[in-house]
N, C-alpha and C. Protein backbone atom coordinates (compact mmCIF):
# COMPACT_ATOMS: atom_id res chain seq x y z
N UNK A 1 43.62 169.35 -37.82
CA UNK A 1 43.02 168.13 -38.34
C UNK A 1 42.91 167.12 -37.21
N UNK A 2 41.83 166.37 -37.11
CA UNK A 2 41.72 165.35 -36.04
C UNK A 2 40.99 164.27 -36.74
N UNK A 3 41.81 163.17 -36.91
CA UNK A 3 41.83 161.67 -37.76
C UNK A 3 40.88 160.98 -37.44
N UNK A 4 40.75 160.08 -38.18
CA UNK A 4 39.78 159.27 -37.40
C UNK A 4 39.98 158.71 -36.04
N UNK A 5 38.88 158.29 -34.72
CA UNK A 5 38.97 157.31 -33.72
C UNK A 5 39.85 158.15 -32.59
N UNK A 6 39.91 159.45 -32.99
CA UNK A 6 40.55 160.00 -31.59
C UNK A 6 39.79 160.72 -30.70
N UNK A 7 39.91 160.20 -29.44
CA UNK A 7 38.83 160.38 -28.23
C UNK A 7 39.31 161.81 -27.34
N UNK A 8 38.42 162.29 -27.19
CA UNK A 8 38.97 163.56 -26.31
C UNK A 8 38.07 163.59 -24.78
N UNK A 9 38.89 162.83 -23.62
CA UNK A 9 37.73 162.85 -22.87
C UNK A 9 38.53 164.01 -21.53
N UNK A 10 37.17 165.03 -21.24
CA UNK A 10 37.59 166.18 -20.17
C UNK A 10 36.14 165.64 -19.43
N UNK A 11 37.05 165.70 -18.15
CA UNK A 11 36.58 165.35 -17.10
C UNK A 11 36.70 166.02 -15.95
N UNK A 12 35.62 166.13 -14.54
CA UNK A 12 35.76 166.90 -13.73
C UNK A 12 37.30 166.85 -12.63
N UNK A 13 37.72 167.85 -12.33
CA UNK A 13 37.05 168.53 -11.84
C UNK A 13 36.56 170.57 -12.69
N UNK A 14 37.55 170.79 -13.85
CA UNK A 14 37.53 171.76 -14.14
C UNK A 14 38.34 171.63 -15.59
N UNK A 15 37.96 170.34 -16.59
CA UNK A 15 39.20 170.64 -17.55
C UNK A 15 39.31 171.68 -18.84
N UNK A 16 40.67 172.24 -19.32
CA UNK A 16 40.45 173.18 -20.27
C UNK A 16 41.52 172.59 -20.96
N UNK A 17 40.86 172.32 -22.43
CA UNK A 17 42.08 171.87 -23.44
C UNK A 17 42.23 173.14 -24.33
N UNK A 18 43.19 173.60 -24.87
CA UNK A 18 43.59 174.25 -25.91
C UNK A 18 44.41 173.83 -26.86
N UNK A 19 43.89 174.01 -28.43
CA UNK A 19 44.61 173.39 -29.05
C UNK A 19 44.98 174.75 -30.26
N UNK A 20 46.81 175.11 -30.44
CA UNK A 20 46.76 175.88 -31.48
C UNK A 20 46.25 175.67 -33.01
N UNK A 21 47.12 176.63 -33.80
CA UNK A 21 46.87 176.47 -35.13
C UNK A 21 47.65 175.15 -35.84
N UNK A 22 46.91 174.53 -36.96
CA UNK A 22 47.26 173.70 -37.74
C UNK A 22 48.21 172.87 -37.42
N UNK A 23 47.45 171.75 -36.01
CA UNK A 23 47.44 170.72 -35.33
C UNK A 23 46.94 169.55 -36.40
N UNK A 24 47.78 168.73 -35.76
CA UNK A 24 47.52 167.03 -36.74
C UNK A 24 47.56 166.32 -35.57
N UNK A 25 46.02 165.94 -35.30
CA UNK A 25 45.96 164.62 -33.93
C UNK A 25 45.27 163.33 -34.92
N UNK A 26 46.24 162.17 -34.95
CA UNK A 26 46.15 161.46 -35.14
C UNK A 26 45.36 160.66 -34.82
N UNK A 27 45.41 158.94 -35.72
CA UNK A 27 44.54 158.81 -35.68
C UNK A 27 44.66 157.67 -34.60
N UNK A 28 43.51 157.52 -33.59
CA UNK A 28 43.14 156.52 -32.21
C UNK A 28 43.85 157.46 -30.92
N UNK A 29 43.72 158.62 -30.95
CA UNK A 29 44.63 158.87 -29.84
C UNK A 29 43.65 159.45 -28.80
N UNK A 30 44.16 159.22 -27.30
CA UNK A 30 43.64 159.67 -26.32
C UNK A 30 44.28 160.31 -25.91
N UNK A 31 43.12 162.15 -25.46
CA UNK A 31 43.84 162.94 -24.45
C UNK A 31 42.53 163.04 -24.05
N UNK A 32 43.12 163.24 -22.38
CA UNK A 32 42.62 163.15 -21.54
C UNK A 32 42.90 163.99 -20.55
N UNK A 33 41.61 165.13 -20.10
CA UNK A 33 42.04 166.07 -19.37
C UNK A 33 40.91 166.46 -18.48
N UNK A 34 41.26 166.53 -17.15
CA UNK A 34 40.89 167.05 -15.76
C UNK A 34 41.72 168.51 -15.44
N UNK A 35 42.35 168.77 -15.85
CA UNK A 35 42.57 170.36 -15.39
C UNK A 35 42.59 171.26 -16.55
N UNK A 36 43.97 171.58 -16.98
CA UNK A 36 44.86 172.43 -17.90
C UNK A 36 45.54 171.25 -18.68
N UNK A 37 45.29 171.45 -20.45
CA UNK A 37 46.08 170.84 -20.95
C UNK A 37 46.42 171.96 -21.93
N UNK A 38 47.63 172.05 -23.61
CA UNK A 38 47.67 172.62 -23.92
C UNK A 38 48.27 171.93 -25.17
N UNK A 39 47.99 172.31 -26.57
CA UNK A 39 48.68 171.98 -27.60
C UNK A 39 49.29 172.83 -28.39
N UNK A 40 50.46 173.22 -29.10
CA UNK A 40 50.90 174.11 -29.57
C UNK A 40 51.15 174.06 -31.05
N UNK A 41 50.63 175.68 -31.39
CA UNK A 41 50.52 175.44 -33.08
C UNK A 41 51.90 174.70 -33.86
N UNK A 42 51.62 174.03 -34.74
CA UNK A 42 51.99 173.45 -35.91
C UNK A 42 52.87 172.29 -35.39
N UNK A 43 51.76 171.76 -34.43
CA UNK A 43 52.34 170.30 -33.83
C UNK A 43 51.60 168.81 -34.80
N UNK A 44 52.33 167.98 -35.15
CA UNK A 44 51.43 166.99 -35.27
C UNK A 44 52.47 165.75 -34.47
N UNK A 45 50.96 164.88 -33.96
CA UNK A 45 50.85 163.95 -33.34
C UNK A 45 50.58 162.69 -34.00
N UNK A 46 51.12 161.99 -34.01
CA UNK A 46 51.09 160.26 -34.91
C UNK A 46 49.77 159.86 -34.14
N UNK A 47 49.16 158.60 -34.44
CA UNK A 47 48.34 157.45 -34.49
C UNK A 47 48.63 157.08 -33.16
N UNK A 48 47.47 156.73 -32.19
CA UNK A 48 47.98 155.75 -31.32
C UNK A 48 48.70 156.87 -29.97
N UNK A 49 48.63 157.65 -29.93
CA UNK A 49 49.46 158.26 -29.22
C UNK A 49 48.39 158.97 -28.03
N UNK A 50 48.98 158.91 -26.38
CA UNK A 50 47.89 158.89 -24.84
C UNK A 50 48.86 160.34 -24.76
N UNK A 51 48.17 160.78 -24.35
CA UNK A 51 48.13 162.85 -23.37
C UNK A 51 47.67 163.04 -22.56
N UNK A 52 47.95 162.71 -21.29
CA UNK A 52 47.02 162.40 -19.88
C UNK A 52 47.67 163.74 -18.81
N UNK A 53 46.40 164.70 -18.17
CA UNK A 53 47.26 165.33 -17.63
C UNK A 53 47.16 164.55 -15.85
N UNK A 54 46.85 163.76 -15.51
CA UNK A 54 46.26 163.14 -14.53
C UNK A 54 46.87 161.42 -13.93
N UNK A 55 46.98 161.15 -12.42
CA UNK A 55 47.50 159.89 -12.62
C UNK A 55 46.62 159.63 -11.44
N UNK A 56 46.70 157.92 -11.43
CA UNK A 56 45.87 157.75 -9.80
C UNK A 56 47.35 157.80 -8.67
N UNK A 57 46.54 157.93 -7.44
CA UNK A 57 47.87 157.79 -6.40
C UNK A 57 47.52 155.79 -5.90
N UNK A 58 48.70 156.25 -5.11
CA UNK A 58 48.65 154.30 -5.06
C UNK A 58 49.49 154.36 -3.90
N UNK A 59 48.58 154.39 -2.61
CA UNK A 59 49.02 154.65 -1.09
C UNK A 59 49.04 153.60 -0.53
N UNK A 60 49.44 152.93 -0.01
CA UNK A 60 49.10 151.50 1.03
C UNK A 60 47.99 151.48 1.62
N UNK A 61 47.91 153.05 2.06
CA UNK A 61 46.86 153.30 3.21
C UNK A 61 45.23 153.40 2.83
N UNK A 62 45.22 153.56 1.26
CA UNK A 62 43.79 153.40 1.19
C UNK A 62 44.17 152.54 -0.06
N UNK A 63 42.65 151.44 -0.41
CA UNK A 63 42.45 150.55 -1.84
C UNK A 63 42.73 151.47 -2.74
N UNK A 64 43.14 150.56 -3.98
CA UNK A 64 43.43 151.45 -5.21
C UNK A 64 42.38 151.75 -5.87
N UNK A 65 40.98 151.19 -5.95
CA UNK A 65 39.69 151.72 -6.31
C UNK A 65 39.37 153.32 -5.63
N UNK A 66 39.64 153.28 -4.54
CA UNK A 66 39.86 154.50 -3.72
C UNK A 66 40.03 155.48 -3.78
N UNK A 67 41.84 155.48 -4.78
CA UNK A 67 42.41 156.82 -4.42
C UNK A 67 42.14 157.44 -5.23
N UNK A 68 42.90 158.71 -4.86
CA UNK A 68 42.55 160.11 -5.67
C UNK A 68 43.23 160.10 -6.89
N UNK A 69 42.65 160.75 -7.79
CA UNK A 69 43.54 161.60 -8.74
C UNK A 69 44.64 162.51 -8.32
N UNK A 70 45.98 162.57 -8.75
CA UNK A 70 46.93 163.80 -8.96
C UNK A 70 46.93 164.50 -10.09
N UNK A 71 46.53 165.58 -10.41
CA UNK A 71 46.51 166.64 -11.07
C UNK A 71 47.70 167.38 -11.73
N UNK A 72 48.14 167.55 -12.76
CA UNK A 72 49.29 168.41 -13.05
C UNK A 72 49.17 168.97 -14.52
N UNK A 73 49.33 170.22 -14.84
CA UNK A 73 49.18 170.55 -15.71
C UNK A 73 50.00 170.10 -17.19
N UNK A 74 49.51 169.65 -18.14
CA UNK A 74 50.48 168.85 -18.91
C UNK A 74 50.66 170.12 -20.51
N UNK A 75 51.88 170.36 -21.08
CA UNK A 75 51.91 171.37 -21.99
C UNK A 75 52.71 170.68 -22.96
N UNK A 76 52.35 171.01 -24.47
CA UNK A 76 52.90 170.47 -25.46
C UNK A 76 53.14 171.81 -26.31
N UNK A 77 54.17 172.37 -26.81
CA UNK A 77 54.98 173.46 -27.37
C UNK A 77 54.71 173.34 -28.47
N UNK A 78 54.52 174.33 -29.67
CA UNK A 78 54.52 174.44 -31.06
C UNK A 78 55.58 173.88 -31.47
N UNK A 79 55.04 173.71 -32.98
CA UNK A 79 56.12 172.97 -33.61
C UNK A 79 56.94 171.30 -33.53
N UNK A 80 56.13 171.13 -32.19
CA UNK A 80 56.58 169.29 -32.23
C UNK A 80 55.89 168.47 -33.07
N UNK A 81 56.83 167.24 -32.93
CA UNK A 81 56.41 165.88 -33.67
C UNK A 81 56.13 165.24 -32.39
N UNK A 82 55.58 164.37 -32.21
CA UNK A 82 54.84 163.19 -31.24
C UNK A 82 54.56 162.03 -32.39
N UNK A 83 55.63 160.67 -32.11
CA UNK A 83 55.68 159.51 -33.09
C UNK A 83 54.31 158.89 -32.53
N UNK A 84 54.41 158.07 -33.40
CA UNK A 84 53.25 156.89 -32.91
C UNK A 84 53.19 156.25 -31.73
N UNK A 85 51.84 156.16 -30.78
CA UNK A 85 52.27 155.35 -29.90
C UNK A 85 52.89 155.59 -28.60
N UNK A 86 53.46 157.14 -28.75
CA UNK A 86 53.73 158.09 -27.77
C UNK A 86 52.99 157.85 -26.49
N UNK A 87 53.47 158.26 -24.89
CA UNK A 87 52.92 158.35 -24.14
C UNK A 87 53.00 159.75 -23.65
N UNK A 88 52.23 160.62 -23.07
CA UNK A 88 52.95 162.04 -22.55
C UNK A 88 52.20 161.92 -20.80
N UNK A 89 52.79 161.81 -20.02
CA UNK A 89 52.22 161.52 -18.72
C UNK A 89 52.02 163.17 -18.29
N UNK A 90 51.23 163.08 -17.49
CA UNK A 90 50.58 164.50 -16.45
C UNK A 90 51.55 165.35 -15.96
N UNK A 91 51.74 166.57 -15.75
CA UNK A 91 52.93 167.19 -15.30
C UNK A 91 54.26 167.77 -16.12
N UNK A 92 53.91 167.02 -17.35
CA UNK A 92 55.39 167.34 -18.38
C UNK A 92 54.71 168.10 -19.09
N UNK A 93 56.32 168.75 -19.28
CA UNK A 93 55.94 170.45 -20.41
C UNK A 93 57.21 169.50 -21.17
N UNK A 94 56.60 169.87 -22.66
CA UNK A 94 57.01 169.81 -23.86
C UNK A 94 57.82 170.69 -24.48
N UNK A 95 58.80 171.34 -24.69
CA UNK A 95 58.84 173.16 -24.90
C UNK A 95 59.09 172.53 -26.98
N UNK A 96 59.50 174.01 -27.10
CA UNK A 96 59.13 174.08 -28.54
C UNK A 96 60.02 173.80 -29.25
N UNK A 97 59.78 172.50 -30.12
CA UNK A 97 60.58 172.18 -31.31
C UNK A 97 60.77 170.26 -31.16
N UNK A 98 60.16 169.98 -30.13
CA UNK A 98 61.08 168.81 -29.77
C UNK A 98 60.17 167.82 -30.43
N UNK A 99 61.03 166.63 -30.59
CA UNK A 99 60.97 165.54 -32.08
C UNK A 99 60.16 164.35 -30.20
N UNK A 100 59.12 163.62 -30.21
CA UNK A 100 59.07 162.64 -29.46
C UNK A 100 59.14 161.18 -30.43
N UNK A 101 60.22 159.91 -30.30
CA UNK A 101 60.25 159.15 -30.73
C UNK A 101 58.80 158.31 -30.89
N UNK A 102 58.58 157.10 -31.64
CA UNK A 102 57.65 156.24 -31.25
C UNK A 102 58.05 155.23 -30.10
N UNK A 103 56.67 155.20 -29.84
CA UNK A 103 56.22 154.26 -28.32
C UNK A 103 56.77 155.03 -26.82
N UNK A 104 57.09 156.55 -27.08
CA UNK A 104 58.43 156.63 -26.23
C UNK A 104 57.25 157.17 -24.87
N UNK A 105 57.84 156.78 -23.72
CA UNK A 105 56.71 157.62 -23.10
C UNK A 105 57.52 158.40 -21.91
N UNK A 106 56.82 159.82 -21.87
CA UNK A 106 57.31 161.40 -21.49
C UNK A 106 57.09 161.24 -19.88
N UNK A 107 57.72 160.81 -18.88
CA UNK A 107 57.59 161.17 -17.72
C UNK A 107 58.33 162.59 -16.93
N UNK A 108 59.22 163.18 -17.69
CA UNK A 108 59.69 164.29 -17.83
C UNK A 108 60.08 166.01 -18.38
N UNK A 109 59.88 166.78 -18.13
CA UNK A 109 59.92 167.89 -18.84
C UNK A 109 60.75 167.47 -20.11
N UNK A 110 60.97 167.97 -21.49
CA UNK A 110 61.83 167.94 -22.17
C UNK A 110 62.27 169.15 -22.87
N UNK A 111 63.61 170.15 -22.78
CA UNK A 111 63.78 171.29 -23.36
C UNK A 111 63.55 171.50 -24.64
N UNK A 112 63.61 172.75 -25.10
CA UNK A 112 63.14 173.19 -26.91
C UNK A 112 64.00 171.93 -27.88
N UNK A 113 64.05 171.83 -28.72
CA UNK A 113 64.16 171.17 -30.36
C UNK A 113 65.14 169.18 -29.68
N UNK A 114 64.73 168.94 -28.86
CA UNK A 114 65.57 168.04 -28.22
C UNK A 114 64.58 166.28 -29.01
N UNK A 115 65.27 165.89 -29.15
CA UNK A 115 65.19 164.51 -29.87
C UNK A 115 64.95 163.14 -28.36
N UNK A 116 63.77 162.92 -28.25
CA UNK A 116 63.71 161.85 -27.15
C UNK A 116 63.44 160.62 -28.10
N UNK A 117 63.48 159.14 -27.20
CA UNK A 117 63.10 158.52 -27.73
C UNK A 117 63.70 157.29 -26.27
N UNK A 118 62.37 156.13 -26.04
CA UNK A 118 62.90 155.08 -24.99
C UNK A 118 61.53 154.57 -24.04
N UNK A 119 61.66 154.48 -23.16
CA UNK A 119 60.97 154.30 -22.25
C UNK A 119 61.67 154.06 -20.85
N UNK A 120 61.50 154.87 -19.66
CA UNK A 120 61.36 156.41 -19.95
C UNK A 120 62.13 157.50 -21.45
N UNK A 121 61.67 158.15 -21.84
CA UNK A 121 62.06 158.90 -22.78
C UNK A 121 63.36 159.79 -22.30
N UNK A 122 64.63 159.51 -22.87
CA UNK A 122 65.57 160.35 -22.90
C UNK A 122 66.27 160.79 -23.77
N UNK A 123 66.65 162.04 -23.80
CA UNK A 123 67.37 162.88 -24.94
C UNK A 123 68.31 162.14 -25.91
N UNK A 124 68.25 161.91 -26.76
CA UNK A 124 69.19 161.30 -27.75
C UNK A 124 69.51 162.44 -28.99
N UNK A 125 69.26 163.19 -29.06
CA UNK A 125 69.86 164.10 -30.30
C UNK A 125 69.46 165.79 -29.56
N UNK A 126 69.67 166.43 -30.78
CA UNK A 126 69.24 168.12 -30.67
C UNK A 126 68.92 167.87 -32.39
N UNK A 127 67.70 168.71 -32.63
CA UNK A 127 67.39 168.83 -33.94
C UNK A 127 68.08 170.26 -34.63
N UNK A 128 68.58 169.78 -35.87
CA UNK A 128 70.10 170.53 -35.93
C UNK A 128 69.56 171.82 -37.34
């Protein structure tokens, strides 16, 4: 299911989204993909919630209009929740089962059924 107002923008240089079975992307959410992204069956995702697999760099040595993109493949595991409002930054794998709080945003891998929630997002429970 994909809610109202959610934007899916793939962009060059080569992006491939996959999304499993009986996915819930909420509603206003942006993902956003330049390489490899991935969603895993029987995930749903709250309202409001960014999936970026991509960041700018921010060098001294050249303007920030300038720089490049960094690239990293970003993976989301079956079976998660993603609260409202969520951030999931470029590079993080999701593995399977894990609860993401609201507003919380993912600058890190997070292991199977693990309970985040913060900014940066850190482990606060195991789903029992």
């Amino acid at each position: 299911t994909i809610q109202d107002y959610a934007f899916f923008q793939l962009t060059k240089p080569k992006p491939h989204l996959t999304i499993g079975d009986n996915v819930t992307i909420g509603r206003h959410n942006m993902i956003t993909v330049k390489s490899r992204m991935s969603i895993g069956s029987n995930t749903i995702i709250g309202g409001y919630v960014q999936i970026i697999d991509h960041n700018h760099q921010f060098k001294k040595s050249t303007i920030i209009r300038l720089q490049q993109a960094e690239i990293q493949h970003t993976t989301i595991g079956e079976d998660c929740w993603i609260g409202a409002g969520a951030k999931i930054l470029c590079g993080v794998t999701i593995e399977k089962g894990v609860v993401i709080g609201a507003n919380a945003v993912v600058t890190h891998d997070i292991p199977a059924y693990s309970i985040v929630a913060g900014v940066p997002a850190k482990i606060i429970g195991v789903r029992g």
